[in-house]
Protein backbone atom coordinates (compact mmCIF):
# COMPACT_ATOMS: atom_id res chain seq x y z
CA UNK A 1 10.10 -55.08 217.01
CA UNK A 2 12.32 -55.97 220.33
CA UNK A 3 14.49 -53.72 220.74
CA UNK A 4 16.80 -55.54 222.49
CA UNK A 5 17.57 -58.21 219.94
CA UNK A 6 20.92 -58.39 218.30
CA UNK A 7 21.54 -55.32 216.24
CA UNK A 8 23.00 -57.48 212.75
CA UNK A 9 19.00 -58.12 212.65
CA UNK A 10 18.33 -54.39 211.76
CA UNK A 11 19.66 -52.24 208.95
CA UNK A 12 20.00 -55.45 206.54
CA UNK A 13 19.76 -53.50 203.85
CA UNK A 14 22.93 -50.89 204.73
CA UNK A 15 24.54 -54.10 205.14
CA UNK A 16 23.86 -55.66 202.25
CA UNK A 17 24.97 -53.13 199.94
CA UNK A 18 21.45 -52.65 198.39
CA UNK A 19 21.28 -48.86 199.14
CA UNK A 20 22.99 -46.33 196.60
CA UNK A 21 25.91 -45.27 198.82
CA UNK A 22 26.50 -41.89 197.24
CA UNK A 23 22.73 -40.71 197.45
CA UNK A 24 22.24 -37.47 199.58
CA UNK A 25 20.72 -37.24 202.69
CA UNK A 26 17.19 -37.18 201.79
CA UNK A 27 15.61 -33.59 202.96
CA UNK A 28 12.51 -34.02 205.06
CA UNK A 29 9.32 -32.10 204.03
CA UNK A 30 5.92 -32.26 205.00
CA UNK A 31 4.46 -34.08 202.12
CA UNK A 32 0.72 -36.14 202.20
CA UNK A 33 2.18 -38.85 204.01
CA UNK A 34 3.05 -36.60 207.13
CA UNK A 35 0.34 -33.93 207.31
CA UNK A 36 -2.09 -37.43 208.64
CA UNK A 37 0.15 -37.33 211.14
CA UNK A 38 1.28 -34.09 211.82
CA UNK A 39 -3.20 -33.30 212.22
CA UNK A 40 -3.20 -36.03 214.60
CA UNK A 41 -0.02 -35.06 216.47
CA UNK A 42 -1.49 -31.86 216.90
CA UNK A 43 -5.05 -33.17 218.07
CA UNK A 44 -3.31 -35.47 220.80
CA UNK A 45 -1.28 -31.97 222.12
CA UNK A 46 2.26 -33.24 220.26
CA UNK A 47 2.34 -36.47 223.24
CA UNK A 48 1.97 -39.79 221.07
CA UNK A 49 2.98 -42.96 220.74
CA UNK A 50 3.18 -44.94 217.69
CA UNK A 51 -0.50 -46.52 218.59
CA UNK A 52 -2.28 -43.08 219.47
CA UNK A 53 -1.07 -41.76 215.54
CA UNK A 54 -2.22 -45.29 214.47
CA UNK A 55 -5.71 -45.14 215.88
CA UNK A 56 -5.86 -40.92 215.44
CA UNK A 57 -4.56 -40.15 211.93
CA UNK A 58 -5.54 -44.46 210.43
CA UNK A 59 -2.61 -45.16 208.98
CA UNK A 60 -0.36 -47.95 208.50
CA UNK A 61 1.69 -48.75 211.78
CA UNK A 62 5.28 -48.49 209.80
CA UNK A 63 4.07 -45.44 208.36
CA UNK A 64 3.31 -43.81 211.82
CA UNK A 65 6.48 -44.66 213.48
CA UNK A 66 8.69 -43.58 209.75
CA UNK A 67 6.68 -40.18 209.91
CA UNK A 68 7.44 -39.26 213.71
CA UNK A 69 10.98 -40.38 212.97
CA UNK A 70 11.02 -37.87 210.30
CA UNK A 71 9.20 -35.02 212.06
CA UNK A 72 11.65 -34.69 214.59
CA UNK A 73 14.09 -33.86 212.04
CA UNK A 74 11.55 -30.92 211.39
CA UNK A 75 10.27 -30.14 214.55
CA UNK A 76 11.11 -29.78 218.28
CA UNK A 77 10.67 -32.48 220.37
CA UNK A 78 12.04 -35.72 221.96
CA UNK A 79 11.60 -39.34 222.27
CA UNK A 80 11.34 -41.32 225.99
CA UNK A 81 10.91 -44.70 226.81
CA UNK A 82 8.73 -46.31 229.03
CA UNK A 83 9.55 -49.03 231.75
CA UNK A 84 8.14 -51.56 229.36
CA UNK A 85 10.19 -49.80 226.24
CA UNK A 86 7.42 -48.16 224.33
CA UNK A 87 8.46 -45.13 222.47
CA UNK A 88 6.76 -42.11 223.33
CA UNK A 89 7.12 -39.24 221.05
CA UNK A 90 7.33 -35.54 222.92
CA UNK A 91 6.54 -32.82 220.49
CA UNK A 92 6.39 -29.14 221.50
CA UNK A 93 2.54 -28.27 221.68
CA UNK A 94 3.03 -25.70 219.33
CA UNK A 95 4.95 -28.01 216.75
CA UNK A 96 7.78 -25.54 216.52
CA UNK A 97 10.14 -25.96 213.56
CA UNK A 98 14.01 -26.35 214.76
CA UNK A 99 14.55 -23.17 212.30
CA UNK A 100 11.59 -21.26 213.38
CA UNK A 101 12.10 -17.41 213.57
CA UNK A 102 9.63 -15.28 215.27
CA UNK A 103 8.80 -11.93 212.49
CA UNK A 104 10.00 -9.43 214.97
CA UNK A 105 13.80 -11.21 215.22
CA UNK A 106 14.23 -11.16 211.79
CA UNK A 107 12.80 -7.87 211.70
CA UNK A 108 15.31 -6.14 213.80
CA UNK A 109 18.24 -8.08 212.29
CA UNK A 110 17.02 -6.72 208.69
CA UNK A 111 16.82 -2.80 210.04
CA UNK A 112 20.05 -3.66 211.94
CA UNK A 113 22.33 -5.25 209.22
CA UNK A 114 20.79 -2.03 206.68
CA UNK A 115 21.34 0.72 208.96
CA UNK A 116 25.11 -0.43 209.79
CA UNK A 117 25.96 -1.08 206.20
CA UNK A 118 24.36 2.80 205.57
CA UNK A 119 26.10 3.79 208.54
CA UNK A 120 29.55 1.82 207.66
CA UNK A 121 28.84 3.36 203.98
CA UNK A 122 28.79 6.68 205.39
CA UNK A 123 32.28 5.98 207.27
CA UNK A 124 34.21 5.34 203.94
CA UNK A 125 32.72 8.15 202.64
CA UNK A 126 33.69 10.23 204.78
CA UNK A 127 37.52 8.59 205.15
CA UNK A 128 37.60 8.91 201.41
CA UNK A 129 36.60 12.74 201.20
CA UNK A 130 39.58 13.35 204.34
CA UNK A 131 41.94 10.86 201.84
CA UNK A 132 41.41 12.75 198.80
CA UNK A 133 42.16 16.34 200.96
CA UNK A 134 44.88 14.83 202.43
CA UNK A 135 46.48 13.78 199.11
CA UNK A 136 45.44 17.34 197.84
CA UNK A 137 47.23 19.02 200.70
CA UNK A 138 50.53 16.63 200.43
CA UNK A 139 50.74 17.18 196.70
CA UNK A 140 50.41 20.55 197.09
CA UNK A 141 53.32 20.59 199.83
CA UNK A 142 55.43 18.56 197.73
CA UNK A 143 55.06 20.96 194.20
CA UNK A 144 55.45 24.12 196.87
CA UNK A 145 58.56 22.95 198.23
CA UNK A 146 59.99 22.39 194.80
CA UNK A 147 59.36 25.49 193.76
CA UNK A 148 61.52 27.32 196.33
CA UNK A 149 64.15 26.68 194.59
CA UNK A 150 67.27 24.57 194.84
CA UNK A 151 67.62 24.60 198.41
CA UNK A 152 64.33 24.00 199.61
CA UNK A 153 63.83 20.83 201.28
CA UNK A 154 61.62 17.71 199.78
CA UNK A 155 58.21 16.88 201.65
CA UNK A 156 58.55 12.77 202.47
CA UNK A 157 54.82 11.56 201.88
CA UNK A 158 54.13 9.38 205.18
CA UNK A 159 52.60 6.45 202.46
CA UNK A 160 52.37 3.82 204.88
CA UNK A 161 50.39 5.71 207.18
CA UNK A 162 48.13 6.93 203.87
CA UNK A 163 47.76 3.12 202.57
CA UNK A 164 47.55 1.77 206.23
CA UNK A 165 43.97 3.39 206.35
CA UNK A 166 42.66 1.14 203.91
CA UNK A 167 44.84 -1.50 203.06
CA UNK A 168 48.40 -3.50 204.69
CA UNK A 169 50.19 -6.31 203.24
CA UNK A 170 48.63 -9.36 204.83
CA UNK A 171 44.72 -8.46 203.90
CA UNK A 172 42.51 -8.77 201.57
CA UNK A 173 39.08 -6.78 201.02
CA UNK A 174 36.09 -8.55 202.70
CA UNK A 175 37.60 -10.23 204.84
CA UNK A 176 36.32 -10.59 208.77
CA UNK A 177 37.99 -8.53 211.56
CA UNK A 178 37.10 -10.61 215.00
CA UNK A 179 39.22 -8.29 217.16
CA UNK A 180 42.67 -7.72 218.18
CA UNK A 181 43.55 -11.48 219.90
CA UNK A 182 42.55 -12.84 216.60
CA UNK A 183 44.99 -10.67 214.73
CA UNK A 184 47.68 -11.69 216.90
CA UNK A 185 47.51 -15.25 216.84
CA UNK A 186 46.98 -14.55 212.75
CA UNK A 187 50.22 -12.45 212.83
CA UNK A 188 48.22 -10.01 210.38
CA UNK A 189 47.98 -6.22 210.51
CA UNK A 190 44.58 -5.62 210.19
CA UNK A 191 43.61 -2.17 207.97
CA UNK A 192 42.69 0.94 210.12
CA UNK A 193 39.02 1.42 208.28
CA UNK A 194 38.46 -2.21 210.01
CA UNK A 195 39.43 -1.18 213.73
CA UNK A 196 37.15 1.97 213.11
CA UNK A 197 33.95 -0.34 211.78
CA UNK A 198 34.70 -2.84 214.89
CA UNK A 199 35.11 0.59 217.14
CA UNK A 200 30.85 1.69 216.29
CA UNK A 201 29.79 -1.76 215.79
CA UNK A 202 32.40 -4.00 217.18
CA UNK A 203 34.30 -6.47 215.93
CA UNK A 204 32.84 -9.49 213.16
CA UNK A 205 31.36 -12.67 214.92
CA UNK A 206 32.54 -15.97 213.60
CA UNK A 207 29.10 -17.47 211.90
CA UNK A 208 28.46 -21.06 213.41
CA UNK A 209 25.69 -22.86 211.39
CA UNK A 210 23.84 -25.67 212.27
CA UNK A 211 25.92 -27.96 209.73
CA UNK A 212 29.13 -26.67 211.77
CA UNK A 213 27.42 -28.27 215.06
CA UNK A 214 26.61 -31.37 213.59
CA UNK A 215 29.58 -32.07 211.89
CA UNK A 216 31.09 -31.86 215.61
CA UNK A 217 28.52 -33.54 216.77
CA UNK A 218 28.87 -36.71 214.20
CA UNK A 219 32.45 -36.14 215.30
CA UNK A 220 31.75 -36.82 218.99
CA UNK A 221 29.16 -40.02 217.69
CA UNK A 222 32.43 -41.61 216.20
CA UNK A 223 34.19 -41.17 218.75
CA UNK A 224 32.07 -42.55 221.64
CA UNK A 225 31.44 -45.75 219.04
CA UNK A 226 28.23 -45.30 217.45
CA UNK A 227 26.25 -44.37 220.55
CA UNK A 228 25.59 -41.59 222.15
CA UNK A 229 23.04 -40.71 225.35
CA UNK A 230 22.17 -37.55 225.94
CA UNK A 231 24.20 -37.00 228.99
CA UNK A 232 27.13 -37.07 227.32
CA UNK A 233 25.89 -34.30 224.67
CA UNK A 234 25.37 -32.55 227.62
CA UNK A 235 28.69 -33.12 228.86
CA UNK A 236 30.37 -31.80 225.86
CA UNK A 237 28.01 -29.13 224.82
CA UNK A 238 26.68 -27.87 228.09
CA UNK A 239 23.34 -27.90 226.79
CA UNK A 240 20.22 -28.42 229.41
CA UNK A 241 19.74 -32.49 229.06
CA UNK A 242 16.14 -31.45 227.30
CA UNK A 243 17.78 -29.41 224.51
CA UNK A 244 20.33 -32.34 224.51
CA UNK A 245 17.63 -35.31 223.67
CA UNK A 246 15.96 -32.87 221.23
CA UNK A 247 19.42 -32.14 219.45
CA UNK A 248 19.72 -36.26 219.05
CA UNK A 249 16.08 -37.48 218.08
CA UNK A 250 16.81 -34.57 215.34
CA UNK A 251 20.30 -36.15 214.50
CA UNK A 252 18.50 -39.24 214.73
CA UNK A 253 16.03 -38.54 211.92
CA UNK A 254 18.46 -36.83 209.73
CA UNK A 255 21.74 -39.20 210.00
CA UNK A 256 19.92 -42.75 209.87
CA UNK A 257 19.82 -43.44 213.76
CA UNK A 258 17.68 -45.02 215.92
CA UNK A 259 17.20 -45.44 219.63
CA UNK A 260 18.02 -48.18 222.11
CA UNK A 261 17.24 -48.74 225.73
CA UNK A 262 20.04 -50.60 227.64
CA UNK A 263 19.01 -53.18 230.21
CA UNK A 264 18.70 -50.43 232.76
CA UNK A 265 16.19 -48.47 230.94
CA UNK A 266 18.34 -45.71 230.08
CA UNK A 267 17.82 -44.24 226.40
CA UNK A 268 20.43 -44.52 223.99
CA UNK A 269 20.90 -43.03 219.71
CA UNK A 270 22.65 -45.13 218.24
CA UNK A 271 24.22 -44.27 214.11
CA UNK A 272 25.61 -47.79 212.93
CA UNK A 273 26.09 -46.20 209.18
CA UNK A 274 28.55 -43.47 210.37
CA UNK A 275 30.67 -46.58 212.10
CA UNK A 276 31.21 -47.53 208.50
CA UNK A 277 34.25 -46.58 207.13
CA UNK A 278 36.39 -46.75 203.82
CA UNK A 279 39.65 -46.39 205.51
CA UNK A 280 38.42 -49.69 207.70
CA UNK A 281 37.96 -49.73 211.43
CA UNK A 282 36.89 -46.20 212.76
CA UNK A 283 39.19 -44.01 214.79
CA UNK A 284 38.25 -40.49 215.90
CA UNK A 285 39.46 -38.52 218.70
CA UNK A 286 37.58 -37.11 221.49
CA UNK A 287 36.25 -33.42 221.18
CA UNK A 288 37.05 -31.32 224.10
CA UNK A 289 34.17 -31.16 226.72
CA UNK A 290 32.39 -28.85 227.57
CA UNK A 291 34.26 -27.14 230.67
CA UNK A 292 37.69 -27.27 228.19
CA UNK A 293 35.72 -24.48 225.87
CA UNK A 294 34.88 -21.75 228.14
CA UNK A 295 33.89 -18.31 226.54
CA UNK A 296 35.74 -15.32 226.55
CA UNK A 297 33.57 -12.04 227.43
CA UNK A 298 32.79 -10.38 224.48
CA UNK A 299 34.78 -7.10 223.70
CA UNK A 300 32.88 -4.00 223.25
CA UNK A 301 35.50 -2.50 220.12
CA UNK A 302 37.97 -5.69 219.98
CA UNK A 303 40.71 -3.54 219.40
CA UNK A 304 43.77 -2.55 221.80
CA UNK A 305 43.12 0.39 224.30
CA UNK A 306 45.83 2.60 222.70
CA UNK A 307 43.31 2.22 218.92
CA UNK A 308 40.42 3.31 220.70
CA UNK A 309 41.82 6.27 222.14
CA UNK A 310 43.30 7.47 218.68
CA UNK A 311 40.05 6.38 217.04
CA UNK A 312 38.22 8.78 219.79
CA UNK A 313 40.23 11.50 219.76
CA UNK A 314 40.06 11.73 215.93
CA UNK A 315 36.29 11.13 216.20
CA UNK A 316 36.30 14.19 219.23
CA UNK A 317 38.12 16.58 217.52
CA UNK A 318 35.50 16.22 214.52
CA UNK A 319 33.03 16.80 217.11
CA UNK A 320 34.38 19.80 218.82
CA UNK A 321 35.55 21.57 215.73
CA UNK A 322 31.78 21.04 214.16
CA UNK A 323 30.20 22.16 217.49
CA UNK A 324 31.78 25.36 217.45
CA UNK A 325 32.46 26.21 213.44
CA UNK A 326 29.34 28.35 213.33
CA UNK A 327 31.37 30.68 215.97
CA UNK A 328 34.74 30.02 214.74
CA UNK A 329 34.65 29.34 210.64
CA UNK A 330 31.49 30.62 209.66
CA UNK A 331 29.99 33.87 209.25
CA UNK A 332 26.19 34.71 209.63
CA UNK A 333 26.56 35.48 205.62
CA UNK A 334 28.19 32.07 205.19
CA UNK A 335 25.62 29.79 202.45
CA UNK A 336 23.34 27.06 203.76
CA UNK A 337 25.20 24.94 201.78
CA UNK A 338 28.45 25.78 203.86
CA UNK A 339 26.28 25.28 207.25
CA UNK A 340 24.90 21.28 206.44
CA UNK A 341 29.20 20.79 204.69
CA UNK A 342 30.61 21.83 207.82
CA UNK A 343 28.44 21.84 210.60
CA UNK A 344 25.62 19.61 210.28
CA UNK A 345 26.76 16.72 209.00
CA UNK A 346 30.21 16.20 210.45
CA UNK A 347 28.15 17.03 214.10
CA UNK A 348 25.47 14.35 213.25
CA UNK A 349 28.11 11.47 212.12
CA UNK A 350 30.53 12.54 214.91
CA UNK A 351 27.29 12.25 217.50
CA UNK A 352 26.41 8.79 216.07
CA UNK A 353 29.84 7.51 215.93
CA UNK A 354 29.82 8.08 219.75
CA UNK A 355 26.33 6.97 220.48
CA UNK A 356 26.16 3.40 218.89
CA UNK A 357 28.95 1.99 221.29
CA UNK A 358 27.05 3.25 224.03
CA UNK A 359 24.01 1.73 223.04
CA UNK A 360 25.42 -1.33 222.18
CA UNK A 361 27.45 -1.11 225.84
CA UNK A 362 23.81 -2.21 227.36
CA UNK A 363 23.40 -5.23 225.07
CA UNK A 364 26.96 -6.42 225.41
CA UNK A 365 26.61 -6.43 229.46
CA UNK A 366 23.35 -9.09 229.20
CA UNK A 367 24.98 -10.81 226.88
CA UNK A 368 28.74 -11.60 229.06
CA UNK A 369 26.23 -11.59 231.97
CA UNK A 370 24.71 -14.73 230.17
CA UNK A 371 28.41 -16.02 229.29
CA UNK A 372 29.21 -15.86 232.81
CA UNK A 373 26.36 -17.69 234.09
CA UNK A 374 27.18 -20.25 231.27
CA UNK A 375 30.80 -20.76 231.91
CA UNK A 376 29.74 -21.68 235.23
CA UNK A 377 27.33 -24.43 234.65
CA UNK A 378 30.12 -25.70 232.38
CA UNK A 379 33.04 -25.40 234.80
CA UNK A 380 30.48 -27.41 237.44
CA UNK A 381 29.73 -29.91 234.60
CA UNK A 382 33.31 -31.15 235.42
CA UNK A 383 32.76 -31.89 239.20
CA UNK A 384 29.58 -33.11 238.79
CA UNK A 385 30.25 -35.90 235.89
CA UNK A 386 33.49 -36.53 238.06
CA UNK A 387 31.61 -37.06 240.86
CA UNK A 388 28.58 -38.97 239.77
CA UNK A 389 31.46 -41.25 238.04
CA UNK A 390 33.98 -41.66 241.23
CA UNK A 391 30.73 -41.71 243.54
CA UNK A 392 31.27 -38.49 245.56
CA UNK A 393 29.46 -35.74 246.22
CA UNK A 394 29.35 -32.15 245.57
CA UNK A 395 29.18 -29.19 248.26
CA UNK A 396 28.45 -25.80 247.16
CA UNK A 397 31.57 -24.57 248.63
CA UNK A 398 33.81 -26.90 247.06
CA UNK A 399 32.24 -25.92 243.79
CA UNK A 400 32.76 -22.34 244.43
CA UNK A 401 36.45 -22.69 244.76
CA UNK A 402 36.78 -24.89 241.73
CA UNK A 403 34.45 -22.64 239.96
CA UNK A 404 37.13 -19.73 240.94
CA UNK A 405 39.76 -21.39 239.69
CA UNK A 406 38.30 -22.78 236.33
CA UNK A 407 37.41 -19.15 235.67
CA UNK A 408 40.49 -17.21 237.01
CA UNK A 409 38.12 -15.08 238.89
CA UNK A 410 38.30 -14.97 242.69
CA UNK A 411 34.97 -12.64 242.88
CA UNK A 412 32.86 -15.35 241.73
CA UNK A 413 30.53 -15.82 245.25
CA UNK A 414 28.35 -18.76 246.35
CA UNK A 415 25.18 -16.53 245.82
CA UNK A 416 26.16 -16.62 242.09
CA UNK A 417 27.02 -20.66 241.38
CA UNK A 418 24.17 -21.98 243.84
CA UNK A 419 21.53 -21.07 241.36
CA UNK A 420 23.49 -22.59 238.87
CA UNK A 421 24.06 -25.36 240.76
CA UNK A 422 20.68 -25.94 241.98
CA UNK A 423 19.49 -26.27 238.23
CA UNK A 424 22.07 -29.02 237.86
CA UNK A 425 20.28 -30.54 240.80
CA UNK A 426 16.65 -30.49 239.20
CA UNK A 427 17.89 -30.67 235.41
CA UNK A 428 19.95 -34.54 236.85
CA UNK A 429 17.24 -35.58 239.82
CA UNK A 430 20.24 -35.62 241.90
CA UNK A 431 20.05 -36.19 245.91
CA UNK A 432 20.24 -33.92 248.36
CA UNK A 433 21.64 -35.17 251.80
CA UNK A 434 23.31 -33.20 254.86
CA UNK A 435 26.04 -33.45 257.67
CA UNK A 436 25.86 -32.80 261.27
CA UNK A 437 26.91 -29.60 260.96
CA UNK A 438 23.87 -28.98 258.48
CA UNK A 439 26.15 -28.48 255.03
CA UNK A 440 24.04 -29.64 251.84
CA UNK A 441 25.76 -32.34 249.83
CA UNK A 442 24.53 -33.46 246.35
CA UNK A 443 25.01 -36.83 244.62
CA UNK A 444 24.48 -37.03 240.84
CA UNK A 445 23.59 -41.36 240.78
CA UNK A 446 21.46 -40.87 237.69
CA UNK A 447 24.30 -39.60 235.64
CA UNK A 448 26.22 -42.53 236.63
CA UNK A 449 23.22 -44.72 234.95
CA UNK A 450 22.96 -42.31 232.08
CA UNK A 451 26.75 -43.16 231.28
CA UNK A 452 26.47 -46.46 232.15
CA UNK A 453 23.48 -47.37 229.85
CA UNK A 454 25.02 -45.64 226.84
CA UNK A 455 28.13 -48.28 228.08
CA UNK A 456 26.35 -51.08 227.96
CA UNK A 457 24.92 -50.24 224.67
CA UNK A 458 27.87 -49.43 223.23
CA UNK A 459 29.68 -52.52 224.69
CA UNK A 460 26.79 -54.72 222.72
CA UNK A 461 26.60 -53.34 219.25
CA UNK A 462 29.94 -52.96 219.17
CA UNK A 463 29.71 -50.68 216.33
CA UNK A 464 33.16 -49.81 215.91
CA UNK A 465 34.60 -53.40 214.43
CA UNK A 466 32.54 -52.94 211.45
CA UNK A 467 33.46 -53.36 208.12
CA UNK A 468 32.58 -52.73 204.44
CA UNK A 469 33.84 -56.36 203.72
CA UNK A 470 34.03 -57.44 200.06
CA UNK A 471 32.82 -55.09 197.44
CA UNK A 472 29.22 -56.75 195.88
CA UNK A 473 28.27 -53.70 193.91
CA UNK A 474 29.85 -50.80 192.05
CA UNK A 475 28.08 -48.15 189.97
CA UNK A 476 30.47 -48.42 186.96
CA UNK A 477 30.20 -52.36 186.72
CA UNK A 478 29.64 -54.04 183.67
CA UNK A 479 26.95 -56.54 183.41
CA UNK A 480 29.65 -59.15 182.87
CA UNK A 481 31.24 -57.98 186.01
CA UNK A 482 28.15 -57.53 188.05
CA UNK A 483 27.10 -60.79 187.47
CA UNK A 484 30.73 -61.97 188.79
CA UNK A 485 30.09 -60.34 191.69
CA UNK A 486 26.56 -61.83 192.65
CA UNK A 487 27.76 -65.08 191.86
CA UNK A 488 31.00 -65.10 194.47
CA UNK A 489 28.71 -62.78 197.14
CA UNK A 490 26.10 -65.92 196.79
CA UNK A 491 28.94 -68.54 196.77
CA UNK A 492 30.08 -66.69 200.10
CA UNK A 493 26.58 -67.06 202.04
CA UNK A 494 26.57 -70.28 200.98
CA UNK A 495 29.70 -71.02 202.94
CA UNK A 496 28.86 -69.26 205.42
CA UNK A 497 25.44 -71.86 206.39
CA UNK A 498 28.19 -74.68 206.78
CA UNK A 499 29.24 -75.09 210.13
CA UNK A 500 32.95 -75.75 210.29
CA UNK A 501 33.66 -77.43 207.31
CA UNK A 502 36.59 -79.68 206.81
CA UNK A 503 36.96 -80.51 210.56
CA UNK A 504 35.60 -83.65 211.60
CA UNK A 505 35.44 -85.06 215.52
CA UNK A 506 33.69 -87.40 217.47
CA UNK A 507 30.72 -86.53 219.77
CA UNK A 508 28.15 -89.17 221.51
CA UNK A 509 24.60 -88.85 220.75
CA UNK A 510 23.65 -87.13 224.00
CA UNK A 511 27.25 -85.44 224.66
């Protein structure tokens, strides 16, 4: 169909009212209709159009287009538009699922997650063993100090120091420790036992899942009216502007879009239904973008400095005092049994408890090594969409210094953002010009189109003045009352075919 007719042609029947509005989203599988497809997709290297599935997998032409819509919802890939606007479907070659997993990921998280909750086992063990002593020894201090007599003093047991171990006011069991700047903007005491787990294996990581990203991605849809290119994803996500059209034909396939191309060929998603609103006209603000969400470097413990070094000492005393009981406590008489009690396994778990934060040291510099490079890519997001948008350009120095100051770090060197910087340059086909002095300046013009198409689309659907209108359906009708309702809906387009009726004027034959 042409996709540049008037949009009130398409989706008649979400207009209408014929669909069930409180069906689920349908989950995509691979079912009979899609393996044609998916055979040929993969015989044509996952590049198609709608007329190479056609004439490939023999199948209806509506049925080839519905399936590819759907597959992206499954599978990686991406649609582009030609000059004359023919969809072209980009697949990965190896038709990757979006959830794909390779074995040896989920491998190493499954021996991870059991040999932390063993190890983390182990750790309240061995807190409970030193709780129960510790009880032992205080009760004993307690009945031994009344048994001196009138005049001997009473032992005070230190019980919020005993219950702080495992337990304080504000908490409740199971629930996540993220690290010490989390429990201050809580205003909760987290339990010691926690800041001990967070000290071997650091502190809890907030779980994002996908339905967390789209539901702030739907959020930024509403907000820019409906339409969305994928410039702007990448302007408040900081993803790469290929992960970017990949996240949307996905979106696309799930959340009833479809895709426009603006009268300067740039590609657009547009998602009429979620323009459709109960409350009436919809109004949703703005997510931050992407250089207002920089990342914090991950903390190796997450707790204060003055925790860790009780939480080591403790942890080094255990060590020292297990190193050298066969010398100091134990005799070469003393029972095997004694030996593994006293020696071995304190001097194993005190070993470990040291060795899986250095270990994990390694990991954690990649991974803020990777933050880093990623906070700057967003912080140069923000001169480049100004830029492209005011019509200036960018110099590597001036993105430097603003780089410095977005990320209140004055070692931050132009070696560091010009690969960065350069990627922009590729990822946006920008153009590279110099001075007379020989300084390299970089304009971002397709940007400007990107946001400029989306515009224009946007400016023509007009998405956002939508509205339910008057109610021709409800599940709980009765027939009486259903019938009502078809008869005034009918009555209504019936009026609506008359042309100004009831005002009357003259007009020549020829006027």
């Amino acid at each position: 169909h042409d996709r540049r007719a008037p949009y009130e042609q398409m989706n008649l029947e979400s207009r209408t009212g014929q669909r069930t509005l409180d069906a689920p989203v349908p989950q995509i599988t691979v079912d009979e209709k899609h393996r044609a497809v998916l055979r040929a997709l993969r015989g044509l290297g996952g590049r198609a159009t709608v007329g190479d599935v056609v004439a490939t997998a023999g199948v209806p032409r509506d049925q080839a287009e519905q399936s590819l819509r759907d597959l992206l919802g499954l599978y990686r890939g991406r649609v582009a538009v030609g000059e004359r606007g023919d969809l072209l479907f980009e697949f990965d070659r190896g038709l990757i699922r979006h959830d794909h997993e390779p074995w040896w990921t989920r491998f190493k998280r499954g021996v991870k997650r059991f040999l932390s909750g063993a190890f983390k086992a182990w750790i309240v063990v061995m807190l409970t063993v030193y709780f129960v002593l510790f009880v032992a020894l205080l009760l004993a201090a307690i009945f031994g100090g009344r048994a001196g007599g009138r005049g001997s003093r009473r032992v005070r047991i230190p019980n919020f120091w005993i219950w702080y171990m495992f337990w304080t006011r504000d908490w409740r069991w199971g629930r996540p420790y993220y690290g010490h700047r989390w429990e201050k903007r809580r205003g909760a005491r987290v339990p010691f036992y926690k800041k001990v787990f967070a000290f071997v294996f650091g502190p809890d990581r907030q779980v994002v899942t996908r339905e967390d990203r789209d539901r702030e991605t739907l959020a930024l849809v509403r907000a820019r009216r409906g339409v969305l290119a994928p410039a702007e994803l990448v302007e408040y996500t900081g993803l790469p502007i290929t992960r970017a059209s990949e996240e949307l034909a996905r979106l696309m396939s799930l959340y009833g879009g479809d895709v426009r191309v603006s009268d300067r060929g740039e590609i657009a998603y547009v998602f009429p239904e979620l323009m459709v609103s109960a409350g009436g006209r919809v109004r949703a603000s703005t997510p931050e973008p992407a250089w207002r969400r920089l990342e914090y470097p991950r903390s190796l413990t997450g707790n204060p400095a003055s925790t860790d070094r009780i939480i080591g000492a403790m942890n080094g005393f255990n060590l020292v005092a297990s190193a050298v009981a066969p010398w100091t406590l134990l005799g070469p008489s003393a029972p095997i049994a004694v030996y593994v009690g006293l020696f071995a396994v304190p001097f194993t778990f005190s070993t470990l408890f040291f060795a899986v934060p250095l270990a994990r040291r390694w990991q954690l510099t990649r991974e803020n090594h990777a933050r880093r490079r990623s906070n700057i890519r967003k912080a140069l997001l923000s001169i480049v969409f100004q830029g492209a948008v005011e019509g200036n350009a960018v110099s590597l120095r001036g993105a430097t210094v603003w780089v410095q100051h977005a990320l209140e770090d004055e070692r931050i060197e132009e070696a560091e953002v010009q690969p960065v910087l350069e990627a922009l340059v590729v990822e946006f086909d920008a153009d590279v010009e110099a001075d007379d002095s020989g300084r390299v300046r970089y304009r971002f013009p397709r940007v400007r189109e990107h946001l400029a198409g989306a515009e224009e689309v946007r400016t023509s659907l007009s998405l956002d003045r939508q509205r339910i209108g008057t109610i021709v359906y409800a599940s709980d009708d009765t027939p009486d009352q259903a019938t009502r309702r078809d008869l005034a809906a009918f009555d209504a387009e019936l009026r609506r075919t008359l042309p100004t009726p009831g005002h009357a004027a003259y007009q020549e034959e020829g006027e």
